[in-house]
C-alpha atoms as a PDB file:
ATOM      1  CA  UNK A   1     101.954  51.594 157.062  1.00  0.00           C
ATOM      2  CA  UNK A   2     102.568  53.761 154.404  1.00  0.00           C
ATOM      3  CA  UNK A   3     106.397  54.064 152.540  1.00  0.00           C
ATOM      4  CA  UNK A   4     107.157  57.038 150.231  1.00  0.00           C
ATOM      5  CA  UNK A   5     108.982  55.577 147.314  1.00  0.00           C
ATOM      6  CA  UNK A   6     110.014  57.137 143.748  1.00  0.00           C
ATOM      7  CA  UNK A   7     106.960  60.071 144.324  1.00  0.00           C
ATOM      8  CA  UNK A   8     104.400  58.069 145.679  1.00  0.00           C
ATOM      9  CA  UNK A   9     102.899  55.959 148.622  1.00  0.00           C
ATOM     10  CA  UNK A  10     103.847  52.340 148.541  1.00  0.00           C
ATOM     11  CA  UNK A  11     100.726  50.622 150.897  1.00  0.00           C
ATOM     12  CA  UNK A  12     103.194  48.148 153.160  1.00  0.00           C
ATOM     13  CA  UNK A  13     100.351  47.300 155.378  1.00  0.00           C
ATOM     14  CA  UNK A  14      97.926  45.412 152.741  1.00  0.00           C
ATOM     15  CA  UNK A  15      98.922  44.065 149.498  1.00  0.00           C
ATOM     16  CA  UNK A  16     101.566  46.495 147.948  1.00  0.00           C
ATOM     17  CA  UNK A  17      98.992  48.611 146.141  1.00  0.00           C
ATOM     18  CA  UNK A  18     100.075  51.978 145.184  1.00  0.00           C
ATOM     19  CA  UNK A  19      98.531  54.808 146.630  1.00  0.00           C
ATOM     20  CA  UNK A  20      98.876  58.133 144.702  1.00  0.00           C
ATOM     21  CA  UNK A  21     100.177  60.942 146.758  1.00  0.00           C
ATOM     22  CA  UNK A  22      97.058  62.733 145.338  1.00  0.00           C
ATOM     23  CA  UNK A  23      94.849  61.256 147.645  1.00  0.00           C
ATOM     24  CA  UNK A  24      96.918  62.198 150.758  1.00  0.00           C
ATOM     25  CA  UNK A  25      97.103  65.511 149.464  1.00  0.00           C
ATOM     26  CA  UNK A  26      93.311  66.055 148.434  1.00  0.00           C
ATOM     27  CA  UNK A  27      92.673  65.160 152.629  1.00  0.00           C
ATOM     28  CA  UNK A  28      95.362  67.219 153.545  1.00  0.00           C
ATOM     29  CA  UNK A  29      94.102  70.447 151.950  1.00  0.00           C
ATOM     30  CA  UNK A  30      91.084  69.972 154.102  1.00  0.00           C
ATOM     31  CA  UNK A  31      93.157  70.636 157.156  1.00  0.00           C
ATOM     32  CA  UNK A  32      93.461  74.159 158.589  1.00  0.00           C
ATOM     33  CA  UNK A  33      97.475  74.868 160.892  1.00  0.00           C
ATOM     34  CA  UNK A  34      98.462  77.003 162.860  1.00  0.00           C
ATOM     35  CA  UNK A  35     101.561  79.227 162.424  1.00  0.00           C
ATOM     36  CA  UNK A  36     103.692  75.795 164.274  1.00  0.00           C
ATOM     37  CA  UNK A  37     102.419  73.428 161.891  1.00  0.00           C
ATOM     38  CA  UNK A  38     100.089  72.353 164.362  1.00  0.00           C
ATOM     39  CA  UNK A  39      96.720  70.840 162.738  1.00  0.00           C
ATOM     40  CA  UNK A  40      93.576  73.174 164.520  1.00  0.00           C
ATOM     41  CA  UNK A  41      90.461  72.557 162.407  1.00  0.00           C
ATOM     42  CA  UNK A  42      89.503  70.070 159.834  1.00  0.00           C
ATOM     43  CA  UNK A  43      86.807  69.998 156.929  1.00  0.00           C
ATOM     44  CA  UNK A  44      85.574  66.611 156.751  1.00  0.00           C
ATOM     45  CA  UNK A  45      84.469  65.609 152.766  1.00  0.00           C
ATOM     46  CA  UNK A  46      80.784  65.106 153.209  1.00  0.00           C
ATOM     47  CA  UNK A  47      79.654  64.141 150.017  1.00  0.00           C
ATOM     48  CA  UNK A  48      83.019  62.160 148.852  1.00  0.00           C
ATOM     49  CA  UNK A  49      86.525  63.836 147.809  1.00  0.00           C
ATOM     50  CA  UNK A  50      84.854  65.566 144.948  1.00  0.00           C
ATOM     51  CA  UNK A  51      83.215  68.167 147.750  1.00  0.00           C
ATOM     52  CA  UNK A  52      85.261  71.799 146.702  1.00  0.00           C
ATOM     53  CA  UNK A  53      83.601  73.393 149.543  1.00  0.00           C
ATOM     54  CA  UNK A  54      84.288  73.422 153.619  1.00  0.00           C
ATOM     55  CA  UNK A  55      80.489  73.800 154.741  1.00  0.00           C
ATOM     56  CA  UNK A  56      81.498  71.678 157.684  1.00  0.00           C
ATOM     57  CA  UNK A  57      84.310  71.985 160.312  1.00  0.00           C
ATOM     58  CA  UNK A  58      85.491  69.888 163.347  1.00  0.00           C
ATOM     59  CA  UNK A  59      87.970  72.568 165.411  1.00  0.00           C
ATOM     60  CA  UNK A  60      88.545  72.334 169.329  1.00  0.00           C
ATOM     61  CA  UNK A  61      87.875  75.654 170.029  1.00  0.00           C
ATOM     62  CA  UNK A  62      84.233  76.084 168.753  1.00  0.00           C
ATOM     63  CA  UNK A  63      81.115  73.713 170.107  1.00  0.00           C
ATOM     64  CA  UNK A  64      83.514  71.228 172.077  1.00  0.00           C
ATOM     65  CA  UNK A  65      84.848  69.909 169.293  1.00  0.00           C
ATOM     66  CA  UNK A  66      81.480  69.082 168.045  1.00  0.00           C
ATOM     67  CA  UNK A  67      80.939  69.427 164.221  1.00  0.00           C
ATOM     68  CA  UNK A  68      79.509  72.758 162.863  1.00  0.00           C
ATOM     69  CA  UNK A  69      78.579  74.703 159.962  1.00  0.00           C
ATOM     70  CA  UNK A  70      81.566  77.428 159.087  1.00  0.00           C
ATOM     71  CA  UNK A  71      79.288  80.369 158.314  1.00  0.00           C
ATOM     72  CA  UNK A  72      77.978  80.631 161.608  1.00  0.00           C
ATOM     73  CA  UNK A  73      78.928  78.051 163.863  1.00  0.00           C
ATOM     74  CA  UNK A  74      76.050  75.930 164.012  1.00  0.00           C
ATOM     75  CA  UNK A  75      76.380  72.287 165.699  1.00  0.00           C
ATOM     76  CA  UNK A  76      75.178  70.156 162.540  1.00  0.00           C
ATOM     77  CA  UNK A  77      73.695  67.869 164.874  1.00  0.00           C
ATOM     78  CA  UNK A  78      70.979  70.782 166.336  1.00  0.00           C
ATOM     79  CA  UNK A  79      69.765  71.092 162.698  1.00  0.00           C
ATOM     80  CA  UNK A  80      69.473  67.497 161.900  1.00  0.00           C
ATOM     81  CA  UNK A  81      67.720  66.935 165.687  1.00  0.00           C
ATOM     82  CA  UNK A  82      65.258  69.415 164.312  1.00  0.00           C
ATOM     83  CA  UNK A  83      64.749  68.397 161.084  1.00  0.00           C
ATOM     84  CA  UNK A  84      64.067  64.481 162.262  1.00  0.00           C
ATOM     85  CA  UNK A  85      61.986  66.497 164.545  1.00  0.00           C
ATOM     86  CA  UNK A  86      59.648  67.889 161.211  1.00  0.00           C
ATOM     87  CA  UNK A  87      61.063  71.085 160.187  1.00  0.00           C
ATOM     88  CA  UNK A  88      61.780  71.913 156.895  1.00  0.00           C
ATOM     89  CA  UNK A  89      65.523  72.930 155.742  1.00  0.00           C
ATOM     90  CA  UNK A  90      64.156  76.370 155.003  1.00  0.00           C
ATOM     91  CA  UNK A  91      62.740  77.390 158.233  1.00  0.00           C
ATOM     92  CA  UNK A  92      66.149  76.300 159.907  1.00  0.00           C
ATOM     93  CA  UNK A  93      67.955  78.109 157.048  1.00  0.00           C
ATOM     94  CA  UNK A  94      66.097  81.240 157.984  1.00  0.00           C
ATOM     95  CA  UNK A  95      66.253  81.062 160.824  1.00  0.00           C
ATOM     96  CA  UNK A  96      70.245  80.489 161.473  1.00  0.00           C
ATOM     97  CA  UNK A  97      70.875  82.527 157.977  1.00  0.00           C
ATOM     98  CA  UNK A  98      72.196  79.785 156.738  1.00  0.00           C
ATOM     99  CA  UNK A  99      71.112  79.159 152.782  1.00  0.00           C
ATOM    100  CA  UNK A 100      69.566  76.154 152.012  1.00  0.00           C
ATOM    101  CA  UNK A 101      72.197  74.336 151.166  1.00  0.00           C
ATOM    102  CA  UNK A 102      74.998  74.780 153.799  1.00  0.00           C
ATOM    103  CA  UNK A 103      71.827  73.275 156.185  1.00  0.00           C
ATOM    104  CA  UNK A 104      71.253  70.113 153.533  1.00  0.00           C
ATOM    105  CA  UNK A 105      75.019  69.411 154.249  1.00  0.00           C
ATOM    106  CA  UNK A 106      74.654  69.553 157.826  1.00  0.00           C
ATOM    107  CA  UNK A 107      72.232  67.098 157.610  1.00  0.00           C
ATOM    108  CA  UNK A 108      73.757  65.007 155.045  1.00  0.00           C
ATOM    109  CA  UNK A 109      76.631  64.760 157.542  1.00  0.00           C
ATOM    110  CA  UNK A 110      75.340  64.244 160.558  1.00  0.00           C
ATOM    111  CA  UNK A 111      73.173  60.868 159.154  1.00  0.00           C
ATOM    112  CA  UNK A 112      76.106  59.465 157.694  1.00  0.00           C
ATOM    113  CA  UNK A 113      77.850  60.370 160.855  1.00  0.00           C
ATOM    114  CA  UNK A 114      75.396  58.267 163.120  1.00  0.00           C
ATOM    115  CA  UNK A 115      74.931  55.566 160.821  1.00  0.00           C
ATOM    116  CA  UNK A 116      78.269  55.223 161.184  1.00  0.00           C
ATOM    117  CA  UNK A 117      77.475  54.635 165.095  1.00  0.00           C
ATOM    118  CA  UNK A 118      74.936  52.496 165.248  1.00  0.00           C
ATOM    119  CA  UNK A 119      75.385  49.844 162.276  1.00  0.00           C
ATOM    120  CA  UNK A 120      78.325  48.035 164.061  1.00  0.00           C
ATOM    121  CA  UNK A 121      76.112  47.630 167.474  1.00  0.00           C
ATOM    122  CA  UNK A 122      73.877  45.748 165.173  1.00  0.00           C
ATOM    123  CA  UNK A 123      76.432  43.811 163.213  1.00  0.00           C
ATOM    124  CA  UNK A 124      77.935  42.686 166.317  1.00  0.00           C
ATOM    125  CA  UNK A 125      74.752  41.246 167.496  1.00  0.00           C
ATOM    126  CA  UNK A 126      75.124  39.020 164.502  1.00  0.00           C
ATOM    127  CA  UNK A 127      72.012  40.981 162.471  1.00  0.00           C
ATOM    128  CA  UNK A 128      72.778  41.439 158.959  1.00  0.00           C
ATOM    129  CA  UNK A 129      72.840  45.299 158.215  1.00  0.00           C
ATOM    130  CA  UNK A 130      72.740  46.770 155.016  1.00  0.00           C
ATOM    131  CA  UNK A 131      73.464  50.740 155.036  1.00  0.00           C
ATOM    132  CA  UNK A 132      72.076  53.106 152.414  1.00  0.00           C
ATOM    133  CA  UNK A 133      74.741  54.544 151.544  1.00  0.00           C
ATOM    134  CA  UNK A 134      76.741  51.415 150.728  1.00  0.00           C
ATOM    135  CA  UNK A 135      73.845  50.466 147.805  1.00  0.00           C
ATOM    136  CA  UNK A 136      72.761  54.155 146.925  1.00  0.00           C
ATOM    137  CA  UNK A 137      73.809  58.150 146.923  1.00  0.00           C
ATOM    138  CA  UNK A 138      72.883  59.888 149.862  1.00  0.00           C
ATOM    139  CA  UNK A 139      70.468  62.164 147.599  1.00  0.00           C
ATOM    140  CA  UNK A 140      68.955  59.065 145.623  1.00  0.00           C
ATOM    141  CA  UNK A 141      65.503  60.257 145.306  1.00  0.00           C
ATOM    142  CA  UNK A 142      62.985  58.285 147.066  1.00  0.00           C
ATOM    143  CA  UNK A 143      61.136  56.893 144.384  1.00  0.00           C
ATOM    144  CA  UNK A 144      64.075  55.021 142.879  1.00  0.00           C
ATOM    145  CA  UNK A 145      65.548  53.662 146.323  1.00  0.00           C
ATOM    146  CA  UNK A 146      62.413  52.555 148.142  1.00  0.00           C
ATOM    147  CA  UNK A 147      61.010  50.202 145.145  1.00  0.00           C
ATOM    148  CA  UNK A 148      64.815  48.796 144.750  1.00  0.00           C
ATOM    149  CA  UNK A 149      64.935  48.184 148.631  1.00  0.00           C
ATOM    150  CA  UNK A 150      61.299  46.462 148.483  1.00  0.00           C
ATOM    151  CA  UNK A 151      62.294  44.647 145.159  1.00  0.00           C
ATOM    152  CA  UNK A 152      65.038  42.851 147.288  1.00  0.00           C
ATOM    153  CA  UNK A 153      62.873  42.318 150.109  1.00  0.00           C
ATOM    154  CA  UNK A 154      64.311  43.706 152.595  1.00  0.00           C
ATOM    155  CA  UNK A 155      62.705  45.896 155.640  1.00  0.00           C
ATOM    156  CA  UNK A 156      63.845  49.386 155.925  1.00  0.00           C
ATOM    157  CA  UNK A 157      64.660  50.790 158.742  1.00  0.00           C
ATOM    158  CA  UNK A 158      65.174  54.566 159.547  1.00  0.00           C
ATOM    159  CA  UNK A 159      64.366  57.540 162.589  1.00  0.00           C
ATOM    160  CA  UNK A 160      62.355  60.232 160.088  1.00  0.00           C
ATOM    161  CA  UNK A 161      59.148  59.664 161.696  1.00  0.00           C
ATOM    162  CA  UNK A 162      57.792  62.152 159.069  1.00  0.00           C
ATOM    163  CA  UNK A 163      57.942  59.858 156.094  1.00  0.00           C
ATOM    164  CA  UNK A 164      54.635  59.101 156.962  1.00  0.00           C
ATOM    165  CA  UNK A 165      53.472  62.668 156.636  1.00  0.00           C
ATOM    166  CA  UNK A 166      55.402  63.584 153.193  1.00  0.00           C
ATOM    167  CA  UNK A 167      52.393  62.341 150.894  1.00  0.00           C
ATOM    168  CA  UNK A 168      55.211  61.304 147.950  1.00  0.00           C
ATOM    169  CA  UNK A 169      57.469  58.868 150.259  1.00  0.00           C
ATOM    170  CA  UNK A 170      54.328  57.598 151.717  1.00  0.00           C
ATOM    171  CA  UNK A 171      52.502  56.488 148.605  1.00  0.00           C
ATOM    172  CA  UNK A 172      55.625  55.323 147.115  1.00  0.00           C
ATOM    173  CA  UNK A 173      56.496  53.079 149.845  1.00  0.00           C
ATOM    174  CA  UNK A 174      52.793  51.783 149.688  1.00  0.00           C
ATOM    175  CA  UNK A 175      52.946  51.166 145.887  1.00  0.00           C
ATOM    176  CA  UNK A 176      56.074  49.568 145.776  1.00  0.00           C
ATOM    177  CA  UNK A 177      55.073  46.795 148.365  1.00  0.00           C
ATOM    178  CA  UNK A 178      58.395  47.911 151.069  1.00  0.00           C
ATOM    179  CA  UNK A 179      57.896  47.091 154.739  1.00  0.00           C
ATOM    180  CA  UNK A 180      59.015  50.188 156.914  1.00  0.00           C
ATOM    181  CA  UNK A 181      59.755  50.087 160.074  1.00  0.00           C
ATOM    182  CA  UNK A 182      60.762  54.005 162.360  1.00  0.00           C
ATOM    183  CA  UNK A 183      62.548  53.850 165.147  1.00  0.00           C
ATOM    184  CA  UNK A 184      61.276  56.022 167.320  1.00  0.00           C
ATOM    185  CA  UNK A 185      62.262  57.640 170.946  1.00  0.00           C
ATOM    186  CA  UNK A 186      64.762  61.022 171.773  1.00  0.00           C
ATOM    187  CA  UNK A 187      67.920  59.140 172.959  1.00  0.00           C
ATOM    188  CA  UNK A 188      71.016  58.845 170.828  1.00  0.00           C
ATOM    189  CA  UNK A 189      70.892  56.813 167.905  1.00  0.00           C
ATOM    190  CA  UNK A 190      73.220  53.990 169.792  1.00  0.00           C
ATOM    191  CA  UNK A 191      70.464  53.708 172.074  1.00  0.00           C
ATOM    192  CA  UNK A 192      67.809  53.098 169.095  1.00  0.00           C
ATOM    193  CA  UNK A 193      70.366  50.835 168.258  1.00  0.00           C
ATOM    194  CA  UNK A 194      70.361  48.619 170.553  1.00  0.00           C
ATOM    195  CA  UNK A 195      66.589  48.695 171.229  1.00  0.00           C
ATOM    196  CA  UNK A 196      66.396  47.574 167.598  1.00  0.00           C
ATOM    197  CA  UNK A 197      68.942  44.920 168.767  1.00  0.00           C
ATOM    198  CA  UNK A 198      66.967  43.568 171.804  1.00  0.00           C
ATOM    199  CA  UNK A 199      63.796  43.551 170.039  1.00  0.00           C
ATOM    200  CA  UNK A 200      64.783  41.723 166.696  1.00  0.00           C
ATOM    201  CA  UNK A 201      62.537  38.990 167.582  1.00  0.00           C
ATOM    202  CA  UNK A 202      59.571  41.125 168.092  1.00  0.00           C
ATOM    203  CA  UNK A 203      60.173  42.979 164.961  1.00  0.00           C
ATOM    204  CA  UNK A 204      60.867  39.687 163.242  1.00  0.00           C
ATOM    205  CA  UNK A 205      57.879  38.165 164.024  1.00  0.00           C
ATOM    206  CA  UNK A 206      55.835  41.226 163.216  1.00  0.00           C
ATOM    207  CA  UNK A 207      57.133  41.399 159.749  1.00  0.00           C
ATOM    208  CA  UNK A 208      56.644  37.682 159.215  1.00  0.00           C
ATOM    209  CA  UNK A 209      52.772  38.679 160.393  1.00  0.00           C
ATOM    210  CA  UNK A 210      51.961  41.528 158.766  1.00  0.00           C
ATOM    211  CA  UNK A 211      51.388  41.526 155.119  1.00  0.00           C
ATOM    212  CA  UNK A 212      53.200  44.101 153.269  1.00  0.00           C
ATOM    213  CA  UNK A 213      53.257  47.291 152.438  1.00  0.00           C
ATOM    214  CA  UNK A 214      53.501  48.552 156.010  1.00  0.00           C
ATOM    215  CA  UNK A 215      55.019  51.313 157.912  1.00  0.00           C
ATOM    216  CA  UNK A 216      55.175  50.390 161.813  1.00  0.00           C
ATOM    217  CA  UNK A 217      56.690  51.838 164.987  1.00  0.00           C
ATOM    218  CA  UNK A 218      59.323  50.875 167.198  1.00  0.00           C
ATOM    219  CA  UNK A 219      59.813  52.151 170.880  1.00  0.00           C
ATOM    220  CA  UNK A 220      61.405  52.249 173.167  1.00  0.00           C
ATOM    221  CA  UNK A 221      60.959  49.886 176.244  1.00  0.00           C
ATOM    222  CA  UNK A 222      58.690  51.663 179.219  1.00  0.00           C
ATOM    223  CA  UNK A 223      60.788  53.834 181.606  1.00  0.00           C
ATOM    224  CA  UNK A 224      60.643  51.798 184.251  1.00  0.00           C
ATOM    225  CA  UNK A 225      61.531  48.472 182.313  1.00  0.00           C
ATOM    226  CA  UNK A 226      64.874  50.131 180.527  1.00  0.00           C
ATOM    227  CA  UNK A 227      65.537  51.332 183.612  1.00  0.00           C
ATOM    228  CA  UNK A 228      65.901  48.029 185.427  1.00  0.00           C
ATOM    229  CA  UNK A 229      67.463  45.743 182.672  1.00  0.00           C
ATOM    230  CA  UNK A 230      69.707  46.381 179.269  1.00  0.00           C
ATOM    231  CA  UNK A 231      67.462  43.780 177.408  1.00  0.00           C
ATOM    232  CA  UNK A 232      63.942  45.303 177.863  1.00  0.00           C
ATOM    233  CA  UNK A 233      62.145  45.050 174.978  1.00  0.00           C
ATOM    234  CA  UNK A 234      60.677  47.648 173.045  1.00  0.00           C
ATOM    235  CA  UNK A 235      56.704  47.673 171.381  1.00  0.00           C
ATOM    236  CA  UNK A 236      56.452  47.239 167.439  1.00  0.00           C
ATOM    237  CA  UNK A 237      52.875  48.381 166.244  1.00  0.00           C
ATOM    238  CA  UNK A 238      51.786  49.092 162.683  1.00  0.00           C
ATOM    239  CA  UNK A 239      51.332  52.838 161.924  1.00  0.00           C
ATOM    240  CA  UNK A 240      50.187  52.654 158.072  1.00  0.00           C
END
């Protein structure tokens, strides 16, 4: 609950803190009214409240409701499907004319987005989670994340299945001694979620095998087994 008192927000529902009316204000100005007042579109901040621009925009009346890039009304989550899928920001920026970019925030939004999702399925299964973007900034290059994550030995876990194919995030994950495990499969990342869930002890074991550096594979359970029970497991392999 928040109490406007002498100019600024008095935070009744915590521990009294003061809460500058810039802050409301800064969200505020991301919202677009109507001519009643009446809130219609919204520009989330995707990179923090220092973002100036509104590359991305949740309004009812475009895509569902789904999120989209302004220009040209773009669901963010077709280019980042496409780009987990191995296409490079350019050829999606041609192709959409979209510049580089507006399609780079699209992504950045849409992974912070689903993170967002599937973190507490884990959490709740008791797993201890650790998100990226709690530890680092969303464009941390790879060579100064990956040897940090390995340095506190902990196994990564992430849906790009073409780290393996970019030669730099490859070698650097091999030289810095990180295990790496992709969750792989075309469902929602929920669904990865909670294959990664029922399957902790396979993927615990299998990092408690395997000496490290690896990068392995997780799928999803056969057809036919998901299809019959909520706790079929999926298969971990090594892939590198």
């Amino acid at each position: 609950m928040l109490l406007e008192h002498n100019g600024q927000l008095l935070n009744l529902s915590r521990t009294g803190q003061l809460a500058m009316r810039q802050v409301r204000e800064a969200h505020l100005r991301r919202v677009e009214w109507d001519r009643t007042h009446l809130p219609v579109r919204l520009f989330p901040f995707v990179r923090g409240e220092s973002d100036r621009g509104a590359v991305i925009a949740i309004d009812p009346r475009e895509a569902l409701g789904r999120p989209i890039v302004v220009r040209q009304g773009i669901s963010t989550a077709i280019i980042a499907d496409r780009v987990g899928g191995g296409e490079s920001v350019e050829e999606l920026a041609h192709e959409y004319g979209l510049e580089p970019r507006e399609t780079e925030e699209a992504i950045v939004y849409e992974r912070a987005a689903r993170s967002r999702g599937s973190s507490p399925i884990a959490i709740s299964a008791g797993i201890s989670v650790e998100e990226h973007g709690a530890h680092f900034r969303h464009d941390t290059p790879a060579d100064e994340w990956i040897p940090e994550v390995a340095k506190r030995g902990w196994i990564a876990l992430t849906h790009d299945a073409r780290i393996r194919y970019r030669p730099n995030e490859k070698e650097t994950v091999l030289a810095s001694g990180l295990g790496l495990s992709v969750i792989v499969g075309k469902v929602s990342h929920s669904e990865l979620a909670r294959n990664f869930v029922t399957s902790i002890e396979r993927v615990e074991r299998f990092a408690a095998r395997e000496r490290r550096p690896f990068i392995a594979k997780l799928h999803l359970p056969p057809a036919g087994d998901a299809g019959r029970k909520s706790t079929a497991k999926g298969r971990i392999e090594r892939w590198v």
